[in-house]
PDB file of N, CA and C in Angstrom:
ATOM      1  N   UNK A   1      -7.960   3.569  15.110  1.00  0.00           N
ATOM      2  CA  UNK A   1      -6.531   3.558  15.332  1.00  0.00           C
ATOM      3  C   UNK A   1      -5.920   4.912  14.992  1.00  0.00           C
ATOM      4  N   UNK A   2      -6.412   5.866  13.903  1.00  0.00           N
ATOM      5  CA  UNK A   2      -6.001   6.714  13.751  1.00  0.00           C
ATOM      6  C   UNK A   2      -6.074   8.073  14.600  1.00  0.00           C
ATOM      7  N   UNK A   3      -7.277   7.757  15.041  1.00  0.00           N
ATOM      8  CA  UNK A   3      -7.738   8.927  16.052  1.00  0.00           C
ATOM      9  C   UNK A   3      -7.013   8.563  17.106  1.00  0.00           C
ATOM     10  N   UNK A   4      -6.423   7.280  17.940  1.00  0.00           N
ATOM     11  CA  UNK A   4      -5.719   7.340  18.732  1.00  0.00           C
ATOM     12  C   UNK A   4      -4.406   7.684  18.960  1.00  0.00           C
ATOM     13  N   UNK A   5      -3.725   7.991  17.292  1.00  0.00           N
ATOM     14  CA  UNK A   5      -2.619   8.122  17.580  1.00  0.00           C
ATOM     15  C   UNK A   5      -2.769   9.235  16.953  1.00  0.00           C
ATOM     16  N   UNK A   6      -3.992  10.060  16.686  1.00  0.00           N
ATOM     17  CA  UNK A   6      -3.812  11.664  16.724  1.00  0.00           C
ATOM     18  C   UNK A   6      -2.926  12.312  15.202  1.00  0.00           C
ATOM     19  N   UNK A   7      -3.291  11.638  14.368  1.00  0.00           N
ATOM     20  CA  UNK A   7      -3.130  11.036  13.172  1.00  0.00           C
ATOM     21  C   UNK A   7      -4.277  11.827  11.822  1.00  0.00           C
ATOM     22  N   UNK A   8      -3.786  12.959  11.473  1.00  0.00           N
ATOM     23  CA  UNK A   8      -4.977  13.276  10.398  1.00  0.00           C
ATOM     24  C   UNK A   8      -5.196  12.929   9.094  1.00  0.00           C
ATOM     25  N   UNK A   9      -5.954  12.060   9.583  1.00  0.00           N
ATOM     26  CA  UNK A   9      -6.387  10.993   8.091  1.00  0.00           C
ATOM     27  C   UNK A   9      -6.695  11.565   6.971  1.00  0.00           C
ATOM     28  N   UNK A  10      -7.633  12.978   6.954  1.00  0.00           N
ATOM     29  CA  UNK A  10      -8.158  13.940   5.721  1.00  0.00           C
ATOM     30  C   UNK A  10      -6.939  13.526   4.761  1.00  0.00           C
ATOM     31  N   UNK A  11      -5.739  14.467   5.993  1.00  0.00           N
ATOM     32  CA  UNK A  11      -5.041  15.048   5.660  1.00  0.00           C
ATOM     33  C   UNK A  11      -3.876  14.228   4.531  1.00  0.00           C
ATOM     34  N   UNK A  12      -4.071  13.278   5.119  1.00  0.00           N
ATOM     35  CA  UNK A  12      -2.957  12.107   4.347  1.00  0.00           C
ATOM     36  C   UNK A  12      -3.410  11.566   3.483  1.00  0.00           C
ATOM     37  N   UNK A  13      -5.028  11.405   3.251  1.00  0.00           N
ATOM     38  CA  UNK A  13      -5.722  10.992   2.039  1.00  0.00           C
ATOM     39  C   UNK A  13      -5.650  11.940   0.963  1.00  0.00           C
ATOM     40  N   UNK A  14      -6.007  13.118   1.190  1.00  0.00           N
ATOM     41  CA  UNK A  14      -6.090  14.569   0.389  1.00  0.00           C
ATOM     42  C   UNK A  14      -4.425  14.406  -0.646  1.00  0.00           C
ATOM     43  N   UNK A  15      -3.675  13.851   0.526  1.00  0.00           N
ATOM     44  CA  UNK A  15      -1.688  13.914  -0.046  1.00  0.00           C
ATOM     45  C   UNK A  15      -1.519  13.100  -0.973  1.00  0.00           C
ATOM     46  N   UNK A  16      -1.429  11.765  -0.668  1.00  0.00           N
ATOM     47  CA  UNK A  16      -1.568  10.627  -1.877  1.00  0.00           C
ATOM     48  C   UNK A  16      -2.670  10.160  -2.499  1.00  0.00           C
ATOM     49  N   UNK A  17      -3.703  10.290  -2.240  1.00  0.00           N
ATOM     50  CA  UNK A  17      -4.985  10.110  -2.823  1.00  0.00           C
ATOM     51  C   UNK A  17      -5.711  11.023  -3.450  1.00  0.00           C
ATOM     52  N   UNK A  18      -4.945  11.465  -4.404  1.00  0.00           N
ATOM     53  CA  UNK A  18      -5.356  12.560  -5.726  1.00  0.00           C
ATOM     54  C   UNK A  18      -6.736  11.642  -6.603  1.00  0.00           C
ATOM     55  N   UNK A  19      -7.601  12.826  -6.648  1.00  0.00           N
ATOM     56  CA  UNK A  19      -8.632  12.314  -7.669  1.00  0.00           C
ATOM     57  C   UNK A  19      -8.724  11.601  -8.604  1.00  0.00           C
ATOM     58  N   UNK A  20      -7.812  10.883  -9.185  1.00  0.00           N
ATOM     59  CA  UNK A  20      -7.705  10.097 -10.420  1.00  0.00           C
ATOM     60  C   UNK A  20      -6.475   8.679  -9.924  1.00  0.00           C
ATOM     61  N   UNK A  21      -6.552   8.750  -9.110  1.00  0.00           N
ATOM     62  CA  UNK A  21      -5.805   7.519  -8.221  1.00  0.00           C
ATOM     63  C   UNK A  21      -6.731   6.320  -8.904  1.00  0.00           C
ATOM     64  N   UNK A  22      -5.880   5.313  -9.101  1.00  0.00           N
ATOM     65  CA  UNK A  22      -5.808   4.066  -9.582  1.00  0.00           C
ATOM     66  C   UNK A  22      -6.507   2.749  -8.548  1.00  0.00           C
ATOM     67  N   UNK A  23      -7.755   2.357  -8.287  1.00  0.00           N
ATOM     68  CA  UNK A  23      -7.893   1.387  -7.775  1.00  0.00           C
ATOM     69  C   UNK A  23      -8.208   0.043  -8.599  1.00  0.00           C
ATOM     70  N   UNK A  24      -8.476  -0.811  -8.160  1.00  0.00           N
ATOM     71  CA  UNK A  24      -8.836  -2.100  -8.500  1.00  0.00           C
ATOM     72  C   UNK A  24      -9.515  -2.626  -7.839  1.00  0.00           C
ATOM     73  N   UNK A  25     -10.668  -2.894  -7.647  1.00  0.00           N
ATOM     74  CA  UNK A  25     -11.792  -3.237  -6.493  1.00  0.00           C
ATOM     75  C   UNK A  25     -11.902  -4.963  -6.016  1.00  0.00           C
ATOM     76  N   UNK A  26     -12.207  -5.255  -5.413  1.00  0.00           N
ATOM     77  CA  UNK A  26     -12.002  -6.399  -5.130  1.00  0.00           C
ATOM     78  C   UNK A  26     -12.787  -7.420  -5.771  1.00  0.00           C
ATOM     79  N   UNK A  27     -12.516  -8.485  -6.368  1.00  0.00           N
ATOM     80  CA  UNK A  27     -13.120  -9.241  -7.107  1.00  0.00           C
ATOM     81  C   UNK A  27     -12.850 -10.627  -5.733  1.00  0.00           C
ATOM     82  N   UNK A  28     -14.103 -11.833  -6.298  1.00  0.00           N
ATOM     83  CA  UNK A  28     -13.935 -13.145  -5.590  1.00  0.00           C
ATOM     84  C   UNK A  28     -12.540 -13.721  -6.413  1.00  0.00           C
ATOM     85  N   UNK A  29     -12.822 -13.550  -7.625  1.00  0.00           N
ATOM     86  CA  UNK A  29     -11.883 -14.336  -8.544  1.00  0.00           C
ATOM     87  C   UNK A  29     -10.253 -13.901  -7.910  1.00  0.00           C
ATOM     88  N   UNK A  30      -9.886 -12.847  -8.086  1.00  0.00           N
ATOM     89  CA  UNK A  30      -8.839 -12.073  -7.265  1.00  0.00           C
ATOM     90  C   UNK A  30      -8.403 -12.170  -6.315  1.00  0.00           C
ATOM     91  N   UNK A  31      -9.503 -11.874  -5.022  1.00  0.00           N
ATOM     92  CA  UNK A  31      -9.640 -12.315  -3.849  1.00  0.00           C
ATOM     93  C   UNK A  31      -8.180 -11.287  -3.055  1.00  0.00           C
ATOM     94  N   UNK A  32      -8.592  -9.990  -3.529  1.00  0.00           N
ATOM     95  CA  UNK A  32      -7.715  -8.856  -3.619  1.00  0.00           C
ATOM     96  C   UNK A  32      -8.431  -7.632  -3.925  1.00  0.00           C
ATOM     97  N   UNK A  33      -7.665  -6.538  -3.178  1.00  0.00           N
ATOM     98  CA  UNK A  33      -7.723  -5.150  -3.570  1.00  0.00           C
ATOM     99  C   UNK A  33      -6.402  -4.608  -3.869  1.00  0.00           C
ATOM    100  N   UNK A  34      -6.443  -3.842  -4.899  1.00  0.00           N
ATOM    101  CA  UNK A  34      -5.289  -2.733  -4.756  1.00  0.00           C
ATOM    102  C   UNK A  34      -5.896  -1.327  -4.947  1.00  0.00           C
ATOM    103  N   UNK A  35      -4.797  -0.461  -4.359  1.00  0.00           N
ATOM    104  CA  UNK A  35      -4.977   0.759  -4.852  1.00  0.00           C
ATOM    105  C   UNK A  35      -3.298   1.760  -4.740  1.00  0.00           C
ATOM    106  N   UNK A  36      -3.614   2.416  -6.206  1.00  0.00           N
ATOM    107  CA  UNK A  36      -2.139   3.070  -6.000  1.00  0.00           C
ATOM    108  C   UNK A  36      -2.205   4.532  -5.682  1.00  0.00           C
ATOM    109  N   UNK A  37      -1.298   4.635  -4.871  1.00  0.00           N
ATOM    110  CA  UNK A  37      -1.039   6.136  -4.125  1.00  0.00           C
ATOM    111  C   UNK A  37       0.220   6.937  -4.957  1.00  0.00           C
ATOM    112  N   UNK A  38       0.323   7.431  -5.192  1.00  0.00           N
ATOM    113  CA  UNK A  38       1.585   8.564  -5.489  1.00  0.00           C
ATOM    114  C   UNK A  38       2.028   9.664  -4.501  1.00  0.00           C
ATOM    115  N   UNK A  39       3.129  10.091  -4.955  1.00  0.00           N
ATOM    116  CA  UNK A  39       3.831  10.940  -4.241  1.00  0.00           C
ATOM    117  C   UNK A  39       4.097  10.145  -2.704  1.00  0.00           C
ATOM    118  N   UNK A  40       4.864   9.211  -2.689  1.00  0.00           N
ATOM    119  CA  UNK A  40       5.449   8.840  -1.712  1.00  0.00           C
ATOM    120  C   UNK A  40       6.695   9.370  -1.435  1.00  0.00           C
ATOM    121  N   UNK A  41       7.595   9.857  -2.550  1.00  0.00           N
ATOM    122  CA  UNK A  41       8.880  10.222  -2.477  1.00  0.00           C
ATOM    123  C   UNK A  41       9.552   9.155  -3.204  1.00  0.00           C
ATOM    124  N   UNK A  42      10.607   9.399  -3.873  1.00  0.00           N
ATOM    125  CA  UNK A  42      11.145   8.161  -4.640  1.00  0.00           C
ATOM    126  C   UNK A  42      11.650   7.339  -3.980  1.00  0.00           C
ATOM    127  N   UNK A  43      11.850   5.778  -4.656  1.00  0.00           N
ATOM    128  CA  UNK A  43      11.884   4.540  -3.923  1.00  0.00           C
ATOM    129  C   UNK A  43      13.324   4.577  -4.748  1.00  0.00           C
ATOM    130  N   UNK A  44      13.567   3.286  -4.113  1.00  0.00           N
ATOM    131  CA  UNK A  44      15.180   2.525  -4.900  1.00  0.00           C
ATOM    132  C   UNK A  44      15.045   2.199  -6.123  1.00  0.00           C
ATOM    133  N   UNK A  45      14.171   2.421  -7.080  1.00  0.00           N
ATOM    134  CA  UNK A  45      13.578   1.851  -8.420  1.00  0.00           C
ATOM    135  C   UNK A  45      13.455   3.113  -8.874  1.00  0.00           C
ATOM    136  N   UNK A  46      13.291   4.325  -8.485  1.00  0.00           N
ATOM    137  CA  UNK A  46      13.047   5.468  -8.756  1.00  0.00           C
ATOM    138  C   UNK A  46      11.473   6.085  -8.852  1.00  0.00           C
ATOM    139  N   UNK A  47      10.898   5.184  -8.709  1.00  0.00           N
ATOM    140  CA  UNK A  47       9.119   5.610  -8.480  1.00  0.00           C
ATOM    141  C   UNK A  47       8.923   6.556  -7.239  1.00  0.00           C
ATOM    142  N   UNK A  48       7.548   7.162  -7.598  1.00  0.00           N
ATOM    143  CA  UNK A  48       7.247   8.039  -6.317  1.00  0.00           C
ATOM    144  C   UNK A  48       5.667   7.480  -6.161  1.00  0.00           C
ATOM    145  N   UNK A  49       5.391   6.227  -6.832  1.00  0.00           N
ATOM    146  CA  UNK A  49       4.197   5.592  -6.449  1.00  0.00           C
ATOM    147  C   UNK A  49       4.465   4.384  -5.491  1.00  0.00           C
ATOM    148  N   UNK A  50       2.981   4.130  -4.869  1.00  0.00           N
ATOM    149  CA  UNK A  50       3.272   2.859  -3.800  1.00  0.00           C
ATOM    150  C   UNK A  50       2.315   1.986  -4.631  1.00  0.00           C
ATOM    151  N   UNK A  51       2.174   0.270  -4.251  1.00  0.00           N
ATOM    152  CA  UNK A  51       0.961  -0.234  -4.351  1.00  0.00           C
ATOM    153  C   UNK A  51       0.455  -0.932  -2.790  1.00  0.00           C
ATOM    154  N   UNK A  52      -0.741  -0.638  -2.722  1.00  0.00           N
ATOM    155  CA  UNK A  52      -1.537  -0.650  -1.204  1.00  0.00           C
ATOM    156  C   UNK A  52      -2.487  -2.077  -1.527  1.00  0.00           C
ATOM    157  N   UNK A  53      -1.896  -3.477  -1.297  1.00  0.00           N
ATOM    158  CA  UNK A  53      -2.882  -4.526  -1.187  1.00  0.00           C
ATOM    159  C   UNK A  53      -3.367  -5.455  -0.278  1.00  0.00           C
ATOM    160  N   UNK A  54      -4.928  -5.411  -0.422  1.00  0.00           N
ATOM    161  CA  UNK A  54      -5.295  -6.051   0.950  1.00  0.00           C
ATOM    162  C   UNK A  54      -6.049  -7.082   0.234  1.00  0.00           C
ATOM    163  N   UNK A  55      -6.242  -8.198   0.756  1.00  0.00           N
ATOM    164  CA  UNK A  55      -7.142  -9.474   0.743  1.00  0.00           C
ATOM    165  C   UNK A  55      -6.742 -10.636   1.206  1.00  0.00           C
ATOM    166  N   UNK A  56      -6.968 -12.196   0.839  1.00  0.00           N
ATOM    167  CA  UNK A  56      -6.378 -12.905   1.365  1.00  0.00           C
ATOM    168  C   UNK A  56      -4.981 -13.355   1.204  1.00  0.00           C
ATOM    169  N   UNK A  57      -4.960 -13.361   2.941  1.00  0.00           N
ATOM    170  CA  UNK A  57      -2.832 -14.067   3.202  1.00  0.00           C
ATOM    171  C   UNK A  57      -2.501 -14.258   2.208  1.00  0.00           C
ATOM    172  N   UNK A  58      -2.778 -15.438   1.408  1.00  0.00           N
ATOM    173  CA  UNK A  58      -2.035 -16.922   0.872  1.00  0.00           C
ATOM    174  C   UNK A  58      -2.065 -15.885  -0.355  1.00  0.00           C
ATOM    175  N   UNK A  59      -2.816 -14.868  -0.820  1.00  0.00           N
ATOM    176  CA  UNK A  59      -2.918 -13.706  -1.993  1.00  0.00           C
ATOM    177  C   UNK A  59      -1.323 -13.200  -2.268  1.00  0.00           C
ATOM    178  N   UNK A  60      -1.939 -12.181  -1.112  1.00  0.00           N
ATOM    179  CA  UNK A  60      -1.457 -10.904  -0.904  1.00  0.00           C
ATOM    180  C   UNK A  60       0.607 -11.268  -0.581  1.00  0.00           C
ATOM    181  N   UNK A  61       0.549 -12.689   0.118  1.00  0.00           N
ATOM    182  CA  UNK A  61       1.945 -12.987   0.424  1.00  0.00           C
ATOM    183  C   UNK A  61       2.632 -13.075  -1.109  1.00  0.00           C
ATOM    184  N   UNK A  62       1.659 -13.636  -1.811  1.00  0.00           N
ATOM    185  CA  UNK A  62       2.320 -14.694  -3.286  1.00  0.00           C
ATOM    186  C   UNK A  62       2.411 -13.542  -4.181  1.00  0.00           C
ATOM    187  N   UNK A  63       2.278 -12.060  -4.119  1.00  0.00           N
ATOM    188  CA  UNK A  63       2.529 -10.825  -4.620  1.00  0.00           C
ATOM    189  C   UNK A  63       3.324 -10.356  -4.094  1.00  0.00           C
ATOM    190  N   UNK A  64       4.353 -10.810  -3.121  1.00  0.00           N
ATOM    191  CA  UNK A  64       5.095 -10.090  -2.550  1.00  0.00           C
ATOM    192  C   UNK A  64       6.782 -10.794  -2.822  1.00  0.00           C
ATOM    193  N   UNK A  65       7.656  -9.918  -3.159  1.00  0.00           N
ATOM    194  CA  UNK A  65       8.886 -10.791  -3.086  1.00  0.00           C
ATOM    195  C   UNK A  65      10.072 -10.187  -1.992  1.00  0.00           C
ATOM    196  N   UNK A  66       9.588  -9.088  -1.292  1.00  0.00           N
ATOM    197  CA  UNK A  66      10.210  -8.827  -0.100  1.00  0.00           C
ATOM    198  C   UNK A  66       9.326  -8.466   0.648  1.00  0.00           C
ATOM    199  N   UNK A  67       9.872  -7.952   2.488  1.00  0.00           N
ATOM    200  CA  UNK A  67       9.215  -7.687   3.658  1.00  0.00           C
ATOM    201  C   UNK A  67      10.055  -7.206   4.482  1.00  0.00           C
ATOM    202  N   UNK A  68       9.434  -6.115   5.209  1.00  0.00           N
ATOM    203  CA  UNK A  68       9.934  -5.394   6.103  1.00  0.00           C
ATOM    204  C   UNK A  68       9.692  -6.581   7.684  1.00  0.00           C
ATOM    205  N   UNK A  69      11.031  -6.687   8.299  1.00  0.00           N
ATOM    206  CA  UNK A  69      10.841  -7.437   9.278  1.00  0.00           C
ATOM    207  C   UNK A  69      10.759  -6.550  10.501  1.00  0.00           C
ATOM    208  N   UNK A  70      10.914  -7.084  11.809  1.00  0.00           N
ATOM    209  CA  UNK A  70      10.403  -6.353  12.945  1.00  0.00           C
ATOM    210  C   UNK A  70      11.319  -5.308  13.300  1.00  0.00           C
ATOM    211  N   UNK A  71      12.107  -5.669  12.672  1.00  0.00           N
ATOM    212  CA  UNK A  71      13.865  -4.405  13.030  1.00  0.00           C
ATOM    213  C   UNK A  71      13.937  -2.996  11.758  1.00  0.00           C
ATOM    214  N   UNK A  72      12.830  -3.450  10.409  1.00  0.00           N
ATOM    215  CA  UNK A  72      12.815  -2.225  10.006  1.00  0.00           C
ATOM    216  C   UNK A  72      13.861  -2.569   8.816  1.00  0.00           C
ATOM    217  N   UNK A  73      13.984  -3.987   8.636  1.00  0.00           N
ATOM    218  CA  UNK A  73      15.008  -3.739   7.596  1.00  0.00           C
ATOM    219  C   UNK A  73      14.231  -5.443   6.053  1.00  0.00           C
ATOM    220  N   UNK A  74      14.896  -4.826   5.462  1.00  0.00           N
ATOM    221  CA  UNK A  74      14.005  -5.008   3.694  1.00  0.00           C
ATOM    222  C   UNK A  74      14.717  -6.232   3.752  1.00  0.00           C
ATOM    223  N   UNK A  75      13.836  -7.602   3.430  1.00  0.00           N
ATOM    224  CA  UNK A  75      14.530  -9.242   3.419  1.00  0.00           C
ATOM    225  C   UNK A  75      13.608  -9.853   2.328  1.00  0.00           C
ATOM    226  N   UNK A  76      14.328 -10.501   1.356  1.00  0.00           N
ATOM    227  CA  UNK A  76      13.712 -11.787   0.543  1.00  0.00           C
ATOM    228  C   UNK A  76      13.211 -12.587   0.639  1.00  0.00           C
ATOM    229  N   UNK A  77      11.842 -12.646   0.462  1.00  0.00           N
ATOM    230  CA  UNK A  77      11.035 -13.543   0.606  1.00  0.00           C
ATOM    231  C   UNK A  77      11.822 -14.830  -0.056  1.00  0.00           C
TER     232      UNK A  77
END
């Protein structure tokens, strides 16, 4: 996907994915990954970190208390 949209991945890993970046590997028990990126630019909370989580739906939803909908705008779960 990235190569199709011409997209330099190095390049964006090298940016937020500094050597001492924070993961959490995926456990069964968990049934989750995270990993934190920095330097996003500050958020409404004032952070310039993100958290990046993938695993299962029923997980990953029940960690979440908002979502970006299809128009681009921030709603309460």
């Amino acid at each position: 996907m990235m190569v199709k949209l011409d997209v330099d991945f190095e390049g964006v890993r090298g940016k937020h994915l500094h050597e001492d970046f924070t993961r959490f590997h995926f456990t069964s028990k968990r049934k989750r990954m995270s990993s934190i990126i920095s330097d996003c630019g500050e958020t409404e909370h004032g952070y310039d970190r993100r958290i990046h989580l993938k695993g299962a739906s029923e997980i990953v939803l029940g960690s979440c208390t908002h979502f970006i909908n299809a128009k681009g705008v921030k709603e309460v779960l």
